[in-house]
C-alpha atoms as a PDB file:
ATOM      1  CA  UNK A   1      64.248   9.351 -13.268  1.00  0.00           C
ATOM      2  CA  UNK A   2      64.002   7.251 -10.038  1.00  0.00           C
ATOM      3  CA  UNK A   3      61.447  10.186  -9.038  1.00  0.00           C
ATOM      4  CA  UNK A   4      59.466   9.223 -11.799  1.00  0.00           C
ATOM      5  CA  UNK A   5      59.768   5.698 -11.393  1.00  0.00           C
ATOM      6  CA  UNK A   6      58.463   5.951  -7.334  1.00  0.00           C
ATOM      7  CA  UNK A   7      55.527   8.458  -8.445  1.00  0.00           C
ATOM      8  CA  UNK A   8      54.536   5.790 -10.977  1.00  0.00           C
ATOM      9  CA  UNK A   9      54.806   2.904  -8.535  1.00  0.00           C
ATOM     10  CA  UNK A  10      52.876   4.852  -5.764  1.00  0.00           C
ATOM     11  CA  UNK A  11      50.132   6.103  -8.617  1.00  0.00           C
ATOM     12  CA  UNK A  12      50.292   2.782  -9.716  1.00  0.00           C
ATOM     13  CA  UNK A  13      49.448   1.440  -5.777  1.00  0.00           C
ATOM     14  CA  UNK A  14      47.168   3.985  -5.439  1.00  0.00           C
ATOM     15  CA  UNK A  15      44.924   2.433  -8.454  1.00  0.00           C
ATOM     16  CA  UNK A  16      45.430  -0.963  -7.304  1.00  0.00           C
ATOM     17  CA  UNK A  17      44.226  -0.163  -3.779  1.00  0.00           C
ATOM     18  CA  UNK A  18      41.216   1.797  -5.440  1.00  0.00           C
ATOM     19  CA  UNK A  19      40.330  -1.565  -7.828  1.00  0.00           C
ATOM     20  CA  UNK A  20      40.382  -3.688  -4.616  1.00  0.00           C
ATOM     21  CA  UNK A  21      37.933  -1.569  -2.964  1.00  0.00           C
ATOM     22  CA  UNK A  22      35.808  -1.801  -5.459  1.00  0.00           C
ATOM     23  CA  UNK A  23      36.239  -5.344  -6.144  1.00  0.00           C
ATOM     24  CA  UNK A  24      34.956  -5.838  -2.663  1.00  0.00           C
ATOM     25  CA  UNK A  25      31.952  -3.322  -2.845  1.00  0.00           C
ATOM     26  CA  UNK A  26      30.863  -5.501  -5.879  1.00  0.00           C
ATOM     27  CA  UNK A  27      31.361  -8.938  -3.778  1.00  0.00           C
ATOM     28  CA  UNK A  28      29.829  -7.423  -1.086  1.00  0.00           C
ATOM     29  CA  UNK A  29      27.076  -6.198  -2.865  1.00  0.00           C
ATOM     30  CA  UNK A  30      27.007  -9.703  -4.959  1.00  0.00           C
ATOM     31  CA  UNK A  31      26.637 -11.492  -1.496  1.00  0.00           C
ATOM     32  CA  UNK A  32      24.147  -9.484  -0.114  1.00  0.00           C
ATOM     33  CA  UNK A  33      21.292 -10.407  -3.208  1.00  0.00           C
ATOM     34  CA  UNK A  34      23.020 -14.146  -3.140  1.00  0.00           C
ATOM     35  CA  UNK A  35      21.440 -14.024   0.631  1.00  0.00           C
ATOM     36  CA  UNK A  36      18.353 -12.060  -0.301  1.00  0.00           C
ATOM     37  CA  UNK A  37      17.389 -14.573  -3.314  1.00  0.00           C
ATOM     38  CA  UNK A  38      18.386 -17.771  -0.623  1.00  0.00           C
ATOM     39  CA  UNK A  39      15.921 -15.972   1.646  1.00  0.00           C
ATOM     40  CA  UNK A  40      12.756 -15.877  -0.963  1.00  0.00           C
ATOM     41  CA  UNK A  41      13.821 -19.202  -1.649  1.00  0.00           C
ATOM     42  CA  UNK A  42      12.683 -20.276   1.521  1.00  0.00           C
ATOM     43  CA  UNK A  43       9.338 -18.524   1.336  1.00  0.00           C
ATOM     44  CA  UNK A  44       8.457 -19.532  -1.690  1.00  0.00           C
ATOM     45  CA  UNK A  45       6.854 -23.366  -0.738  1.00  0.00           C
ATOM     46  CA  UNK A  46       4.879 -21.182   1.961  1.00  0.00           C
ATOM     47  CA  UNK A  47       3.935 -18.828  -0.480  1.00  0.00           C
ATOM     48  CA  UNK A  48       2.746 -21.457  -2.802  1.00  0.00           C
ATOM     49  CA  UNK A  49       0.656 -22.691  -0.405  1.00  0.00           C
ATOM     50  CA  UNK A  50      -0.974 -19.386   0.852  1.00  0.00           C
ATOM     51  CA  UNK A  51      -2.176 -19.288  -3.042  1.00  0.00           C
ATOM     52  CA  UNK A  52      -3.782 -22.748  -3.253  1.00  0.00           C
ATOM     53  CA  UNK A  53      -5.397 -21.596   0.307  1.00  0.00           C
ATOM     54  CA  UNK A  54      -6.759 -18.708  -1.454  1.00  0.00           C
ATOM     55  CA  UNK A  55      -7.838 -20.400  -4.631  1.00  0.00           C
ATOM     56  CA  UNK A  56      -9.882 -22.847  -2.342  1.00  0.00           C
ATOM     57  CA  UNK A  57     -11.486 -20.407   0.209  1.00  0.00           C
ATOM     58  CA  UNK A  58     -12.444 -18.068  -3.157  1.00  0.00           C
ATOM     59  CA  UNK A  59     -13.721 -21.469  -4.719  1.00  0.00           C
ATOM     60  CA  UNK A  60     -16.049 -21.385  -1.689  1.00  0.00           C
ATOM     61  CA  UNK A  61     -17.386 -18.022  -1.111  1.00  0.00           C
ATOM     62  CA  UNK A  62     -17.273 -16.045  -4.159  1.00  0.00           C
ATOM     63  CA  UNK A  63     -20.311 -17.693  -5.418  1.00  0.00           C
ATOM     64  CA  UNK A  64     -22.503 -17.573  -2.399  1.00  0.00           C
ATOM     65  CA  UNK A  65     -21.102 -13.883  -2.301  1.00  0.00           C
ATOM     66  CA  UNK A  66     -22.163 -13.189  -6.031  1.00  0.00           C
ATOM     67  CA  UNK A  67     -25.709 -14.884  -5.076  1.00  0.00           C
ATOM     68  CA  UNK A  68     -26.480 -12.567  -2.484  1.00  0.00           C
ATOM     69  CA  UNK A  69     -28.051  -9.851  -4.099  1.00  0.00           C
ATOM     70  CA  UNK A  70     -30.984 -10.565  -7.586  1.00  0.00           C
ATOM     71  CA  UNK A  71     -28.745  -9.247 -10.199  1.00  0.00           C
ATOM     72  CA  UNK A  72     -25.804 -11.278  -9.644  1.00  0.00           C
ATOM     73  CA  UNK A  73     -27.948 -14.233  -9.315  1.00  0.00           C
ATOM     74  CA  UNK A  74     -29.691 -13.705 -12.417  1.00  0.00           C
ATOM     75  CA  UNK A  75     -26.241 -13.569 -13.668  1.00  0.00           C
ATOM     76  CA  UNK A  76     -25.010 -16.880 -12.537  1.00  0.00           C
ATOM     77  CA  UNK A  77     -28.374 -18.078 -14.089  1.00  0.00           C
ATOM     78  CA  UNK A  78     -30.855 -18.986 -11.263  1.00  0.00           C
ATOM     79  CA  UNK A  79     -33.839 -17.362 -10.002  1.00  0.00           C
ATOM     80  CA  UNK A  80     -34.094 -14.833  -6.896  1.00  0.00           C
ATOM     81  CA  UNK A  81     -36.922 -16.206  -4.457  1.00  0.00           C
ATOM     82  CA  UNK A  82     -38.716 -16.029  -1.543  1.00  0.00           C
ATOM     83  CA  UNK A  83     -37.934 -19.554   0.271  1.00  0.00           C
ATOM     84  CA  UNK A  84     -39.473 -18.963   3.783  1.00  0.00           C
ATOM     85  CA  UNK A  85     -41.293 -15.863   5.191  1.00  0.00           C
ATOM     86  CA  UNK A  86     -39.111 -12.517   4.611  1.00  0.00           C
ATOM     87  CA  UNK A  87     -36.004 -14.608   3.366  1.00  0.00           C
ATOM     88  CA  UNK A  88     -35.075 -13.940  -0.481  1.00  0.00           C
ATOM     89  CA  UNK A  89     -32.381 -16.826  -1.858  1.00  0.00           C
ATOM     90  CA  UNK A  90     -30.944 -17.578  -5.187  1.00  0.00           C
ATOM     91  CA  UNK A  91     -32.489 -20.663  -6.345  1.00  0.00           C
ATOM     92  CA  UNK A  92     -30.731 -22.746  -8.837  1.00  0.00           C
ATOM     93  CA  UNK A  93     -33.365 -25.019 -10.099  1.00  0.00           C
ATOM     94  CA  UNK A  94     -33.234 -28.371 -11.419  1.00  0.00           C
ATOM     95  CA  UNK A  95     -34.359 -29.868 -15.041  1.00  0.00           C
END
């Protein structure tokens, strides 16, 4: 019986000690994406900004992009002219 009783306590050790390491893989694990997350955190105002930089450089030169060639500026809704000699522009005319 006290055989019994010491294999039980020492089986019984054995899954404690096994639960513990895995406790601590988890925490450990847990920590790690706590850090991660804390890290994009910090990049995310920068990030932001990068956007709205985008945005506003796009706002600029897409459309003188899209009016470099007739058919896109006949889609935009303007005209495809000769301004000066041997220089073709998109011409946005007023009414």
């Amino acid at each position: 019986m006290a055989g019994d009783l010491l294999r039980a306590s020492n089986h019984t050790q054995e899954v404690l000690r096994k639960a513990e390491d895995a406790r601590s893989d988890i925490m450990r694990q847990f920590w790690a994406r706590e850090q991660k997350l804390d890290r994009f955190k910090t990049r995310l105002p920068w990030l932001g900004l990068g956007a709205v930089v985008l945005a506003l450089v796009l706002t600029v030169t897409l459309p003188r992009f899209l009016a470099s060639n007739a058919s896109m500026c006949a889609a935009l809704g303007a005209s495809w002219t000769t301004i000066t000699t041997g220089v073709d522009a998109c011409v946005f005319y007023q009414r």
